[in-house]
PDB file of N, CA and C in Angstrom:
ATOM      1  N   UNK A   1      35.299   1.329 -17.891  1.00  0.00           N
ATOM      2  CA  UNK A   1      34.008   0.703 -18.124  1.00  0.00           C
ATOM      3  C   UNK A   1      32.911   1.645 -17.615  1.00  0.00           C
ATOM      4  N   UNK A   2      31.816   1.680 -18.341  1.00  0.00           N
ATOM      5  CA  UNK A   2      30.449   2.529 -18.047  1.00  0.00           C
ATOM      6  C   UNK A   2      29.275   1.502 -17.334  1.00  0.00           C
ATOM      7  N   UNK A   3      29.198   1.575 -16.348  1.00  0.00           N
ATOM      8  CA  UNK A   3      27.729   1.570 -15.918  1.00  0.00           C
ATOM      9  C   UNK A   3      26.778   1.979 -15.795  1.00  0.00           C
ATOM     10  N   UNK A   4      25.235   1.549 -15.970  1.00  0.00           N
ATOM     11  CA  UNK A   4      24.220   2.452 -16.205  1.00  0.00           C
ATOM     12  C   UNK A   4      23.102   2.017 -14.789  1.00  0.00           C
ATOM     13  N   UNK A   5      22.656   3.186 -13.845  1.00  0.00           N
ATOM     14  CA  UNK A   5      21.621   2.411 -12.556  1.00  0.00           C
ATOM     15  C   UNK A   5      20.394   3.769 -13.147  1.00  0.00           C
ATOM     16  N   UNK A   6      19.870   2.876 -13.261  1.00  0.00           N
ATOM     17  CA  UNK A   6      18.490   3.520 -13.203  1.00  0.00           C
ATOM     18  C   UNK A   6      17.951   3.792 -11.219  1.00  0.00           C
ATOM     19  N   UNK A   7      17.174   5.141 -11.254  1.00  0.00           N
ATOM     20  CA  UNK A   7      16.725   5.398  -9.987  1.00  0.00           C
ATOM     21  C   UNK A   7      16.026   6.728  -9.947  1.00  0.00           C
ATOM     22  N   UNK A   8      16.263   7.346  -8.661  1.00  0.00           N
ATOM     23  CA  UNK A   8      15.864   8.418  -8.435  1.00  0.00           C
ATOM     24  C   UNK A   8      16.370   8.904  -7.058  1.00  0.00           C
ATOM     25  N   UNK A   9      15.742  10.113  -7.160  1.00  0.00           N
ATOM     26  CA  UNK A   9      16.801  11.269  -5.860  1.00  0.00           C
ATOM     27  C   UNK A   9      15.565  11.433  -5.148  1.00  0.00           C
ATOM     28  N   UNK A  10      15.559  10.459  -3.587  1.00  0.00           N
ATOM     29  CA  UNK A  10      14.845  10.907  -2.758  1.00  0.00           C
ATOM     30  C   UNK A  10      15.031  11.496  -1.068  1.00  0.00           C
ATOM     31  N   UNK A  11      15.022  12.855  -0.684  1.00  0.00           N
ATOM     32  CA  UNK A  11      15.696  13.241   0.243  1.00  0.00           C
ATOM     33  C   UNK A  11      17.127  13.799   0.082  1.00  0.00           C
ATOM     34  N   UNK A  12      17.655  13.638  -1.328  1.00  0.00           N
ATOM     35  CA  UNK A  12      19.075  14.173  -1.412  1.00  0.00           C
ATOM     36  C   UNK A  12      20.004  12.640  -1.355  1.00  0.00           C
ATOM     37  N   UNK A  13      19.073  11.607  -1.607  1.00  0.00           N
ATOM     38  CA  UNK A  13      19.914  10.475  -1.770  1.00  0.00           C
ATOM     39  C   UNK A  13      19.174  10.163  -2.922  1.00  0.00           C
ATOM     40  N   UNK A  14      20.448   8.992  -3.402  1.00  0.00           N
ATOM     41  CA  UNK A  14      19.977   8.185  -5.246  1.00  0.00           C
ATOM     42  C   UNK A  14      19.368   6.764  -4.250  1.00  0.00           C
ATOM     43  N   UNK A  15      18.249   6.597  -5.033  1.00  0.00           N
ATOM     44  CA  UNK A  15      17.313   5.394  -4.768  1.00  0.00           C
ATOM     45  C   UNK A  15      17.435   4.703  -5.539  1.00  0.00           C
ATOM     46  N   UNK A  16      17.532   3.504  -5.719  1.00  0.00           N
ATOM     47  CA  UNK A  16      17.211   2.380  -6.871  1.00  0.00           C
ATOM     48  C   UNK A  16      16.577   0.770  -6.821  1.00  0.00           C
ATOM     49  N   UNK A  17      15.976   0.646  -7.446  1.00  0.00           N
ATOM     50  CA  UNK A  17      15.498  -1.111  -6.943  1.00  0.00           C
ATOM     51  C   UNK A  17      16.699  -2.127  -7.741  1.00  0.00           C
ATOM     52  N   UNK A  18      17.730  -1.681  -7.537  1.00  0.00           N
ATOM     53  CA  UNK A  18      18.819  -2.054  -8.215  1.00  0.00           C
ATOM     54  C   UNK A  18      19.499  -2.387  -7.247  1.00  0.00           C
ATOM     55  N   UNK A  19      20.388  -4.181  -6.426  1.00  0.00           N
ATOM     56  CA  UNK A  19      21.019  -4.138  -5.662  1.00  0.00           C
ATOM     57  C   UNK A  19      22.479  -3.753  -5.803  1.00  0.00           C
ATOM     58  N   UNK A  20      22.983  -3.464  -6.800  1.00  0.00           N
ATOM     59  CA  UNK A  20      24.244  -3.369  -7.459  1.00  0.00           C
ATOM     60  C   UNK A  20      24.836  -1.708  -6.201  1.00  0.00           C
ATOM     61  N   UNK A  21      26.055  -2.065  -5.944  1.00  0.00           N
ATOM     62  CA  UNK A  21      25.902  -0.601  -5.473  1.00  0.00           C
ATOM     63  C   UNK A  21      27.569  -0.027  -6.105  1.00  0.00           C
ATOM     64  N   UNK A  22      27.879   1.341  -6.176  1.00  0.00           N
ATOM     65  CA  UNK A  22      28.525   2.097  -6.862  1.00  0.00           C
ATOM     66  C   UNK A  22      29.743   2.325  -5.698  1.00  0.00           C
ATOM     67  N   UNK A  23      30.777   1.415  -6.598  1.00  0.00           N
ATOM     68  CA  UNK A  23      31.712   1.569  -5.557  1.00  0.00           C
ATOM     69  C   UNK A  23      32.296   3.519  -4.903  1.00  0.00           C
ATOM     70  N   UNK A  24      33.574   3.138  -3.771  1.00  0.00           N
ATOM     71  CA  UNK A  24      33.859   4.686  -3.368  1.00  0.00           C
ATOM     72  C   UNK A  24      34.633   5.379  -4.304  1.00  0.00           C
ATOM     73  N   UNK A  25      34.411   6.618  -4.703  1.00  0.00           N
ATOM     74  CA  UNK A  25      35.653   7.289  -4.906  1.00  0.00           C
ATOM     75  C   UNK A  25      35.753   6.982  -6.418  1.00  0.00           C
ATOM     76  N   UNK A  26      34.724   7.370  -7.658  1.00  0.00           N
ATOM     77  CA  UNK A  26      34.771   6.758  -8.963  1.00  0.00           C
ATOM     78  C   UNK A  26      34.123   8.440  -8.946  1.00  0.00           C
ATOM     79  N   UNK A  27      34.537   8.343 -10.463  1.00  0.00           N
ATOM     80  CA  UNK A  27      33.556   9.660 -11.346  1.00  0.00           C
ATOM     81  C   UNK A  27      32.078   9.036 -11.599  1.00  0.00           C
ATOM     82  N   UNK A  28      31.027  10.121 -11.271  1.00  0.00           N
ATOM     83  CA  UNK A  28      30.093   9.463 -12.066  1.00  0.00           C
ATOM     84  C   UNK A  28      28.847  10.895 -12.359  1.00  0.00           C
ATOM     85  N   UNK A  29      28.435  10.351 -13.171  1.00  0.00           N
ATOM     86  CA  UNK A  29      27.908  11.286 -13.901  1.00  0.00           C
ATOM     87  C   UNK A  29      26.220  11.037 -14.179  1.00  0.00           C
ATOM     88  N   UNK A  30      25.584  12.161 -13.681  1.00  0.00           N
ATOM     89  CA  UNK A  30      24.044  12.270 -13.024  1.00  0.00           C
ATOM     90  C   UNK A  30      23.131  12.438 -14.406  1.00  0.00           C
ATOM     91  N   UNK A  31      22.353  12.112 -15.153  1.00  0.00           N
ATOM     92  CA  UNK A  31      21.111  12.064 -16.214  1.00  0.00           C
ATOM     93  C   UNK A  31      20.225  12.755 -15.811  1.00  0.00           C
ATOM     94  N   UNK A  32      19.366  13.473 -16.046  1.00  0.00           N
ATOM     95  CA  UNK A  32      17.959  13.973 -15.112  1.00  0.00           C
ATOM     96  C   UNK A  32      17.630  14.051 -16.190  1.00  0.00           C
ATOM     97  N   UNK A  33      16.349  13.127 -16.212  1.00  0.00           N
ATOM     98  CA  UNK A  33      15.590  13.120 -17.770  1.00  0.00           C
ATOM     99  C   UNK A  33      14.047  14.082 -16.890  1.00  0.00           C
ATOM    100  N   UNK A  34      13.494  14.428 -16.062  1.00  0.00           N
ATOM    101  CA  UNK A  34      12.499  15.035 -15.682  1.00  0.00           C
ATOM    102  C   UNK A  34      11.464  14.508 -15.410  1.00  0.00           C
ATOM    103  N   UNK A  35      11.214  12.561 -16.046  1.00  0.00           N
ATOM    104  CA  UNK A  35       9.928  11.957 -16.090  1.00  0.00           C
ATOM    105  C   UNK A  35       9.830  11.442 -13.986  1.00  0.00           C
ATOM    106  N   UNK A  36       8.761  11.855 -13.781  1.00  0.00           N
ATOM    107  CA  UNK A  36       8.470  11.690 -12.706  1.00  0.00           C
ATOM    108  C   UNK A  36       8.406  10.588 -11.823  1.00  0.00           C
ATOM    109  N   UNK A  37       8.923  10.205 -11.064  1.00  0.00           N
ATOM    110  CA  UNK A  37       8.596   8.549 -10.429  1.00  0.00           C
ATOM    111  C   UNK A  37       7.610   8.898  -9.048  1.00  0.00           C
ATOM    112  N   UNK A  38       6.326   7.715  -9.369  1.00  0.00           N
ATOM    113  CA  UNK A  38       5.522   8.070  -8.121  1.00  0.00           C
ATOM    114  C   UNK A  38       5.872   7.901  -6.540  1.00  0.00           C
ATOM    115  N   UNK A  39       6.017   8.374  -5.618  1.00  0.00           N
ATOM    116  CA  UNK A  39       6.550   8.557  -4.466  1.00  0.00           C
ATOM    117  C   UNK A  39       6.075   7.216  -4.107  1.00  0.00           C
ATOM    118  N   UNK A  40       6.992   6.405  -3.017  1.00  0.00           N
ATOM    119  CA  UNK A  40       6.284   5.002  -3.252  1.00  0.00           C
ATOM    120  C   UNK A  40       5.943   5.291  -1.265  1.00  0.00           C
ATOM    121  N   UNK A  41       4.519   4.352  -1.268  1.00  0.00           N
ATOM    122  CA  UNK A  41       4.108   4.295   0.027  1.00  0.00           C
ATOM    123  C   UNK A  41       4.566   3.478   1.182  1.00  0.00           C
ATOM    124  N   UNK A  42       4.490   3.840   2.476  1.00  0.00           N
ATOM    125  CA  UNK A  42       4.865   2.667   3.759  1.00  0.00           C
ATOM    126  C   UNK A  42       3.880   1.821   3.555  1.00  0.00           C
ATOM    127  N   UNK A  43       4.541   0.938   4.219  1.00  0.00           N
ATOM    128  CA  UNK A  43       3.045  -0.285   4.738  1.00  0.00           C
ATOM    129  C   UNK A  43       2.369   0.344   5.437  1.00  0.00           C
ATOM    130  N   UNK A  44       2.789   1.837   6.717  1.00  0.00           N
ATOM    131  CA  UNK A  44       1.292   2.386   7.255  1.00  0.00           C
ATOM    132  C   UNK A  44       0.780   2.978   6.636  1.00  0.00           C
ATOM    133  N   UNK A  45       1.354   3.403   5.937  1.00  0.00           N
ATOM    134  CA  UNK A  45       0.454   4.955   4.828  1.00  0.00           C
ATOM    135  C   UNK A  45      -0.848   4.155   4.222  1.00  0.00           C
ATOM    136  N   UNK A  46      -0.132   2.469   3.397  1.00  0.00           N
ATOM    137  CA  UNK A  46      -1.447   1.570   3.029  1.00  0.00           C
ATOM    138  C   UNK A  46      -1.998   1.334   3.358  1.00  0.00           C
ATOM    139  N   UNK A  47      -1.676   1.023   4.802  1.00  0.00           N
ATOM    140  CA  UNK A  47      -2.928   0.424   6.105  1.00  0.00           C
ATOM    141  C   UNK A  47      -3.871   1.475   6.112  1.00  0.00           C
ATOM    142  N   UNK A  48      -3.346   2.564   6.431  1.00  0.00           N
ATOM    143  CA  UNK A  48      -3.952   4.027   6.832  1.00  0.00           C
ATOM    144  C   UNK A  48      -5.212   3.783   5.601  1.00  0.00           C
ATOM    145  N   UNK A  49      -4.788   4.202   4.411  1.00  0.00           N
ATOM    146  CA  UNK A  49      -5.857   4.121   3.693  1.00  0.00           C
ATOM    147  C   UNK A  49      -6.620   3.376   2.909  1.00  0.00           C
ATOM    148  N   UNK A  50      -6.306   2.115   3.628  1.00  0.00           N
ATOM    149  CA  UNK A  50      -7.375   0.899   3.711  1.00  0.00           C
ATOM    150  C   UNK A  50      -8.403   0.975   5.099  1.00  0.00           C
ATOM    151  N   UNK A  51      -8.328   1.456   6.025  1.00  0.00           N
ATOM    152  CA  UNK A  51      -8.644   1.439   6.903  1.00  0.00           C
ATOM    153  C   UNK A  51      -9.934   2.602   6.531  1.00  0.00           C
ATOM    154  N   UNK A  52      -9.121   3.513   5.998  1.00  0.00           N
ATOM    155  CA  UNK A  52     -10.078   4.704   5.405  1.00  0.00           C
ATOM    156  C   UNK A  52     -11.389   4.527   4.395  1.00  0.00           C
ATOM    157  N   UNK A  53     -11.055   3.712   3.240  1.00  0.00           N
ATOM    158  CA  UNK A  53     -11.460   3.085   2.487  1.00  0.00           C
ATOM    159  C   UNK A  53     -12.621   1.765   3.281  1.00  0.00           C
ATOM    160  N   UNK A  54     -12.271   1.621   4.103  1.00  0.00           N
ATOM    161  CA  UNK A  54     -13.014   0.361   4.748  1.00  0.00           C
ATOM    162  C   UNK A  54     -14.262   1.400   5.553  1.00  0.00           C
ATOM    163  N   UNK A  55     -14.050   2.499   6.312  1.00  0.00           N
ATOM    164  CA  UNK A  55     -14.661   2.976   6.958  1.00  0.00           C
ATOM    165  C   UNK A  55     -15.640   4.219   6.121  1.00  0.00           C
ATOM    166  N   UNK A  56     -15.071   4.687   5.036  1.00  0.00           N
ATOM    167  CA  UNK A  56     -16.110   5.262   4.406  1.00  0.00           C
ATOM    168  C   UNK A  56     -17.188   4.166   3.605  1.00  0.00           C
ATOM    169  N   UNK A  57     -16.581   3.076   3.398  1.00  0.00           N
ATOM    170  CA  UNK A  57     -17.556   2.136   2.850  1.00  0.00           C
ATOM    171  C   UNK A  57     -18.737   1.602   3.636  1.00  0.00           C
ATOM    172  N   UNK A  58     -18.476   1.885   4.846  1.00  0.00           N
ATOM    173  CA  UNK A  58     -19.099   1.210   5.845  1.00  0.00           C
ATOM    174  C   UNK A  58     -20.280   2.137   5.978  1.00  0.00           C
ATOM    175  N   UNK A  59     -19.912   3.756   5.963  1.00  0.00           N
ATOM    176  CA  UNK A  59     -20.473   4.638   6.537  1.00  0.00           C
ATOM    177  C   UNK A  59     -21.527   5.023   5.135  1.00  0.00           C
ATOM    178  N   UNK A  60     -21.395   4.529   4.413  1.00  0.00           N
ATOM    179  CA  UNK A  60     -22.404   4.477   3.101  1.00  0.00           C
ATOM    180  C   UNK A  60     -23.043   3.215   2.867  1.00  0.00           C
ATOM    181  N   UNK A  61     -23.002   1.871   3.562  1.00  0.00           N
ATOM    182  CA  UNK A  61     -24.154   1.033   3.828  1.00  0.00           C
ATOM    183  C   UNK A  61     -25.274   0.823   4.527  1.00  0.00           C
ATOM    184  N   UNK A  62     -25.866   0.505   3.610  1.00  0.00           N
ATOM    185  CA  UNK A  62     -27.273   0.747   4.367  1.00  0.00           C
ATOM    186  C   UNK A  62     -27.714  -0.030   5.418  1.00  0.00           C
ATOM    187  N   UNK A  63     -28.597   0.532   6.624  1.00  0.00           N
ATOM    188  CA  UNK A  63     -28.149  -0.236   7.879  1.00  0.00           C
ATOM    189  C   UNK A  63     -29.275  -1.969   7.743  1.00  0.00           C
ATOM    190  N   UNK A  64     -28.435  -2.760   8.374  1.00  0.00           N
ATOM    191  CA  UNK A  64     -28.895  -4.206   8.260  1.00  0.00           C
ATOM    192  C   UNK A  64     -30.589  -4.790   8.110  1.00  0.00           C
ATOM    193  N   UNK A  65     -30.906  -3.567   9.097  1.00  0.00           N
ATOM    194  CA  UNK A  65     -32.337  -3.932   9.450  1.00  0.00           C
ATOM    195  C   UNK A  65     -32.810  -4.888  10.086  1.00  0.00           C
ATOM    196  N   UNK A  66     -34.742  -5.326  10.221  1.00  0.00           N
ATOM    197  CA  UNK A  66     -34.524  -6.508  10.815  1.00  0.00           C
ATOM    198  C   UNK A  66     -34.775  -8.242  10.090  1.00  0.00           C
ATOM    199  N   UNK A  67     -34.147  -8.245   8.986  1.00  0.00           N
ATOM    200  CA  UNK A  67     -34.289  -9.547   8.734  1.00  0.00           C
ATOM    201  C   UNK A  67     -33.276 -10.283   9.014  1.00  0.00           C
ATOM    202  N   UNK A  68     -31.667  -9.122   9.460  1.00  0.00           N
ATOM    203  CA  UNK A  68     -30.517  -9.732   9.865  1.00  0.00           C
ATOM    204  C   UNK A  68     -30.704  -9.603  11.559  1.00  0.00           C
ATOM    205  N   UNK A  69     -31.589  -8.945  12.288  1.00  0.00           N
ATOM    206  CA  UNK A  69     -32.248  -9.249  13.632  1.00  0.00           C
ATOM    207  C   UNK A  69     -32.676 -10.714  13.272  1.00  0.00           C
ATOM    208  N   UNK A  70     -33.714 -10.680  12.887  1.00  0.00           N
ATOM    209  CA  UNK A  70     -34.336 -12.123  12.454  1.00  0.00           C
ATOM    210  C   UNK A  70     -33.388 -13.102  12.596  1.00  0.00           C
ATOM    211  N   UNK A  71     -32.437 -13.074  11.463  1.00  0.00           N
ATOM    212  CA  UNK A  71     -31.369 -14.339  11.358  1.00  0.00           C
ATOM    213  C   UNK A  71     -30.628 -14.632  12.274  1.00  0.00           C
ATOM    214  N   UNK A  72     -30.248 -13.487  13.229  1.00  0.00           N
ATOM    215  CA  UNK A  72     -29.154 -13.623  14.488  1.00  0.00           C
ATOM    216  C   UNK A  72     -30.542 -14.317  15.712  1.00  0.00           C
ATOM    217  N   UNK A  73     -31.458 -14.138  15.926  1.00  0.00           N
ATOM    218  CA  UNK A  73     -32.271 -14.392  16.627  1.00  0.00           C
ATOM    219  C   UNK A  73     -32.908 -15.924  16.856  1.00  0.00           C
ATOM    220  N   UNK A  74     -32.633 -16.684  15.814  1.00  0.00           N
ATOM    221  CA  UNK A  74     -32.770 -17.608  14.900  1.00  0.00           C
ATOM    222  C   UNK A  74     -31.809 -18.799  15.504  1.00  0.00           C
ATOM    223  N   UNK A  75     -30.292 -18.311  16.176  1.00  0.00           N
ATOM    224  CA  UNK A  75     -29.998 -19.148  16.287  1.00  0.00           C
ATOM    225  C   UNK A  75     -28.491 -19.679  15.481  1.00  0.00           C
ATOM    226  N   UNK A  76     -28.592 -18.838  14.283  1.00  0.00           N
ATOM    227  CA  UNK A  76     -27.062 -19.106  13.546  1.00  0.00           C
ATOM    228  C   UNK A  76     -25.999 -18.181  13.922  1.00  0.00           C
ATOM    229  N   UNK A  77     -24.827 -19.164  14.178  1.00  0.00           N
ATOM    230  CA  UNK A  77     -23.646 -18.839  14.587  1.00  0.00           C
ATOM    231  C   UNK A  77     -22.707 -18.564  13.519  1.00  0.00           C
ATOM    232  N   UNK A  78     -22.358 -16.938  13.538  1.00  0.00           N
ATOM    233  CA  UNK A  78     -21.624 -16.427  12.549  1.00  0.00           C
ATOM    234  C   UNK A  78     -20.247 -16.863  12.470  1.00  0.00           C
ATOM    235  N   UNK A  79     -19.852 -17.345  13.920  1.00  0.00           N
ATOM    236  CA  UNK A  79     -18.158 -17.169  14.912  1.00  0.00           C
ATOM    237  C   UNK A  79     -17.447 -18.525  14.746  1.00  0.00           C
ATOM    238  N   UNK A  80     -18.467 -19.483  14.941  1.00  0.00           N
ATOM    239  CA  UNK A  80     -17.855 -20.785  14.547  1.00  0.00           C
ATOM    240  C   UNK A  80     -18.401 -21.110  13.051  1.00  0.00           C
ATOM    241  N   UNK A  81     -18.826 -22.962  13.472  1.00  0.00           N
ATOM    242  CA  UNK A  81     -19.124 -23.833  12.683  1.00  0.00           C
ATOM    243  C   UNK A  81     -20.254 -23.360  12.200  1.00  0.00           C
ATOM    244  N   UNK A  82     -20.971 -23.691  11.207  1.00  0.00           N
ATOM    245  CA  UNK A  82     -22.284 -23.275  10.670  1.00  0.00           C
ATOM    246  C   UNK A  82     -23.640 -24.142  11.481  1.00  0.00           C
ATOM    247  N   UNK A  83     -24.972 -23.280  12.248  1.00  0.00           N
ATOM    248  CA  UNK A  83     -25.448 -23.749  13.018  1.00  0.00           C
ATOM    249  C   UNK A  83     -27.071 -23.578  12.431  1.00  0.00           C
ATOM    250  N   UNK A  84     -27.719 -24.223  11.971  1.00  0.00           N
ATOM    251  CA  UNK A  84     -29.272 -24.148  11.830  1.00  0.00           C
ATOM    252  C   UNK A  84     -29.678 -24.358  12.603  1.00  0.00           C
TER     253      UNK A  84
END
C-alpha cells in the first residue's frame, strides 16, 4: 500500500500538519517539488512584532495635547466605571 504526507524538511527533519505518523523501518520515497513553504512563526517572534508594530505606531501619533489635559482634569475616570 502507498501513502501520501504532504510536508516539509525543517532542520533536517520532515514536518507535517498531518498527525498520521510513518511507521519504523518501511521504504519510502522523498518528492521535492521546489514550491516554497513560508517558515512558520513562534508565539514570541508574534509578540515581538506586535509589540514592534504597537510601538512604531505610537511613535508616529500625534501628541494628545491639551484638550485631553482638559478632559483628565475634569474629573473622568478612564480606570473604572464611567464618571462625569
Amino acid at each position: 500500500m502507498v501513502q501520501t504526507y504532504q510536508g516539509y524538511f525543517q532542520e533536517g527533519r520532515f514536518v507535517s500538519p498531518q498527525t498520521k505518523s510513518i511507521p519504523e523501518h518501511v521504504e519510502v520515497y522523498v518528492l521535492v517539488t521546489n514550491n516554497a513553504v513560508p517558515a512558520k512563526k513562534t508565539k514570541a517572534q508574534e509578540q515581538r512584532e506586535a509589540f514592534e508594530a504597537f510601538f512604531e505606531a505610537v511613535s508616529k501619533a500625534e501628541p494628545l495635547g491639551e484638550e485631553f489635559d482638559e478632559i483628565i482634569n475634569s474629573g473622568i475616570n478612564f480606570t473604572g466605571e464611567l464618571e462625569l
